[in-house]
Protein backbone atom coordinates (compact mmCIF):
# COMPACT_ATOMS: atom_id res chain seq x y z
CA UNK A 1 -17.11 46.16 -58.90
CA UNK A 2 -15.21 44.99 -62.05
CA UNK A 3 -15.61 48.84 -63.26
CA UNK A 4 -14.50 50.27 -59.90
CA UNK A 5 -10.95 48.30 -60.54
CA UNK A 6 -10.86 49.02 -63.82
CA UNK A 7 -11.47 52.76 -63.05
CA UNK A 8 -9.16 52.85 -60.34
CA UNK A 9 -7.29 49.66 -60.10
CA UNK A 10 -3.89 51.47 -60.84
CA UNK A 11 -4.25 53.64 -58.08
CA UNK A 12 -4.62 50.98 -55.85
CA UNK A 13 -1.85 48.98 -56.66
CA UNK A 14 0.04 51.59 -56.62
CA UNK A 15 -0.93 52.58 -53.02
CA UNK A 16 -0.34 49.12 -51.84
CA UNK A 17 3.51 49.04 -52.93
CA UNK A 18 3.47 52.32 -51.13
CA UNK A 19 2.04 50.74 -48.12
CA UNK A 20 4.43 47.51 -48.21
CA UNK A 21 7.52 49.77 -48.89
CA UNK A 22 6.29 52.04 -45.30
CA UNK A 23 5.57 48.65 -43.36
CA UNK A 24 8.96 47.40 -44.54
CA UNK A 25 11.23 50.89 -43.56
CA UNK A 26 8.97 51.30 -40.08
CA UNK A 27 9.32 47.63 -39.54
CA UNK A 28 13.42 47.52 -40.54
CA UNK A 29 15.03 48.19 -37.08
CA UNK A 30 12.64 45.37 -35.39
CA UNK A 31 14.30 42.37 -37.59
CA UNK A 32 17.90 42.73 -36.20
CA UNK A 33 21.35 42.87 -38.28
CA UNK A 34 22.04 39.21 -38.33
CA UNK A 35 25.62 40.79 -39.93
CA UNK A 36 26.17 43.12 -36.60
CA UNK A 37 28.69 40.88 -34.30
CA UNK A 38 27.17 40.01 -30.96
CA UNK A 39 29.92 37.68 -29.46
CA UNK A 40 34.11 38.09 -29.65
CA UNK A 41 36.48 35.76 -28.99
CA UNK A 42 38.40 36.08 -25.41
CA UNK A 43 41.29 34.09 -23.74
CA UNK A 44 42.28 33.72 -20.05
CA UNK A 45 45.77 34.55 -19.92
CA UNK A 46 46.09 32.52 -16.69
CA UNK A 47 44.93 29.42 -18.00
CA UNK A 48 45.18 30.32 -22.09
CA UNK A 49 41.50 28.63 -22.54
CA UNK A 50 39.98 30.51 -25.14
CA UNK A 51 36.30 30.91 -24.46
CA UNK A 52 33.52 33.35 -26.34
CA UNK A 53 31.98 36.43 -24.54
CA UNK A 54 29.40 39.18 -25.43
CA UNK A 55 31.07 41.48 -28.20
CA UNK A 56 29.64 44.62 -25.85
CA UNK A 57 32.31 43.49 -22.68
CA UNK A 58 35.09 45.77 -22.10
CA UNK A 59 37.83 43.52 -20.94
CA UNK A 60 39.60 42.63 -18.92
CA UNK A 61 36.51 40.24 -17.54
CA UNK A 62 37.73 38.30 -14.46
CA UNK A 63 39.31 34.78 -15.42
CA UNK A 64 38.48 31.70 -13.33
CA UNK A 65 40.85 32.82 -10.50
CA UNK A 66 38.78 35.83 -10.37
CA UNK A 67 41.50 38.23 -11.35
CA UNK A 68 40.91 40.42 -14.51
CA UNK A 69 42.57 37.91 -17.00
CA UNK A 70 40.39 37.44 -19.72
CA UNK A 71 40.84 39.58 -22.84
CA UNK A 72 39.77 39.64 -26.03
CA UNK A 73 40.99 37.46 -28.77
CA UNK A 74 41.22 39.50 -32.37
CA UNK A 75 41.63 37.40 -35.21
CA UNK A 76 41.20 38.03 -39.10
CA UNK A 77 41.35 36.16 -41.99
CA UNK A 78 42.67 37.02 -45.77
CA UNK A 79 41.17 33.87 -47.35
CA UNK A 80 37.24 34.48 -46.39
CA UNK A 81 37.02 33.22 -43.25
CA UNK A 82 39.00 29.64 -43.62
CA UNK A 83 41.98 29.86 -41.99
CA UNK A 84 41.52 32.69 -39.35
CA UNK A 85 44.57 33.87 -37.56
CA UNK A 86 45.12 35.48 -34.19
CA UNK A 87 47.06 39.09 -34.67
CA UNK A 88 46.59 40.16 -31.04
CA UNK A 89 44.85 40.53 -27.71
CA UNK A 90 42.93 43.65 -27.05
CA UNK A 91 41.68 44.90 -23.36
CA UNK A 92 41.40 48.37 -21.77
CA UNK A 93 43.56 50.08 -19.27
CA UNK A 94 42.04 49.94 -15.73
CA UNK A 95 41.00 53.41 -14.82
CA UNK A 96 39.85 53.83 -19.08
CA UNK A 97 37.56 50.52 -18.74
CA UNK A 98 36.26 52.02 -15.39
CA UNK A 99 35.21 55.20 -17.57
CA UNK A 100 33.45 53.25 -20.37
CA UNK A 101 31.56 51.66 -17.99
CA UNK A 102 30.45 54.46 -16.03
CA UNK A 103 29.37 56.39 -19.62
CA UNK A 104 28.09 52.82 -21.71
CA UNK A 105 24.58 53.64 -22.32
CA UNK A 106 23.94 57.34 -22.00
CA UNK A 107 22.01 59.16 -24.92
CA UNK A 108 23.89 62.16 -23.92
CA UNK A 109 26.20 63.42 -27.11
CA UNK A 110 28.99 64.80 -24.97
CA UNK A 111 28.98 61.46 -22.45
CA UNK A 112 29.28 59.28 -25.91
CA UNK A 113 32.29 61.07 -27.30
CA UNK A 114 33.87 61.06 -23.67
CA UNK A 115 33.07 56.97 -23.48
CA UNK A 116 34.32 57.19 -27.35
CA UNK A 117 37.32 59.29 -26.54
CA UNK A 118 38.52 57.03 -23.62
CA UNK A 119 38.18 53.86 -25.55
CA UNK A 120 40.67 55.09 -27.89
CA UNK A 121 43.05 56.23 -25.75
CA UNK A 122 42.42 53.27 -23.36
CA UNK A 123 42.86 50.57 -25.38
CA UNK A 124 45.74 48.27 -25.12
CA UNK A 125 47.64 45.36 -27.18
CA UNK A 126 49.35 42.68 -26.80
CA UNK A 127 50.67 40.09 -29.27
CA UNK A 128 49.95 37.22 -28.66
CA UNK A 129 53.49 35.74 -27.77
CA UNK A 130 53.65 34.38 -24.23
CA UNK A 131 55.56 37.37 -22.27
CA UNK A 132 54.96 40.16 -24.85
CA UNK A 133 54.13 43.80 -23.06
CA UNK A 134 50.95 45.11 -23.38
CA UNK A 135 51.21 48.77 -25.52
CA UNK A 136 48.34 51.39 -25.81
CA UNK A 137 46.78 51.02 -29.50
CA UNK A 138 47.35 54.13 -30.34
CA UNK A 139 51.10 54.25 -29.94
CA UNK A 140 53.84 53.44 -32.81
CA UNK A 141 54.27 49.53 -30.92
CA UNK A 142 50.18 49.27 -31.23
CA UNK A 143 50.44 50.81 -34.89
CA UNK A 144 52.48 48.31 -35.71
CA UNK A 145 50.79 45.18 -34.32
CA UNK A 146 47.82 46.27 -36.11
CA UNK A 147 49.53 45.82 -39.46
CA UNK A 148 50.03 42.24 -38.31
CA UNK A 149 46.21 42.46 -39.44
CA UNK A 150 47.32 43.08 -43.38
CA UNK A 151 47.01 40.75 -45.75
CA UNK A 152 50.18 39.92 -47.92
CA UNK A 153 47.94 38.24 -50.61
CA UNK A 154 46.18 41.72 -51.82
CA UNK A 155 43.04 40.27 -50.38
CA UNK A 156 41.16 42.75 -47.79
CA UNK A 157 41.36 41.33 -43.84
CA UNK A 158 38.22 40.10 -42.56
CA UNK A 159 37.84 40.09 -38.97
CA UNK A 160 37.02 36.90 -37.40
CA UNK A 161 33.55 36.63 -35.10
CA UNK A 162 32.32 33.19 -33.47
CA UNK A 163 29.49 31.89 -35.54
């Protein structure tokens, strides 16, 4: 035995890293992304009680009155994570939400870019000042709430998830 490792005992090593390093790539996509967000913070603007949701919800979600009040809550932070801030409310425009919805899910290439294509276009703003208007993102009022997100500090905005 002792001259069967010695003969070959490099070989063998060598095909067990191999092995681990397969087991470990094949094995990857089974452990999760503990750094891929699962929940988003949302607010009912009926009752302003902030409250966490799925990250995967297209709001508006109905608020307790049953009406579609709840919408997402975007906050970042320019300090790593200590003081987050709230730069604006996010939700979908009613006939674009109805259209991600229908497409969510499909393995279809030309149904994702449609469901991608409408959540651009379809997704609204709002700051978070009581009475401001709700503007489509992509429009020079949504441009410039998202620069609400910068950081004045040359830090980099992080975006704010619930733990």
């Amino acid at each position: 035995m002792r001259q069967f490792i010695n003969k070959y005992g490099a070989y063998i090593a060598a095909g067990a890293v191999v092995l681990t390093a397969i087991l470990i790539y094949a094995l990857g996509p089974f452990r999760g992304n503990p750094s891929v967000p699962t929940r988003a913070f949302y607010i009912d603007e009926a009752t302003g009680e902030e409250s966490i949701q799925p990250i995967a919800s297209i709001p508006p979600l109905p608020g307790k009155d049953g009406k579609p009040t709840l919408v997402q809550v975007v906050k970042v932070s320019c300090d790593g994570g200590k003081n987050p801030r709230t730069v604006y409310y996010r939700k979908y425009a009613p006939q674009a939400k109805q259209k991600i919805e229908e497409l969510r899910g499909t393995n279809d290439a030309t149904k994702q870019t449609e469901m991608d294509d409408w959540m651009s276009r379809g997704e609204m703003l709002r700051d978070p000042a009581p009475g401001s208007p709700w503007v489509y993102a992509l429009s020079d009022a949504g441009e410039k709430l998202r620069e609400k997100a910068l950081c004045t500090n040359g830090q980099i905005a992080r975006v704010v998830y619930p733990p």
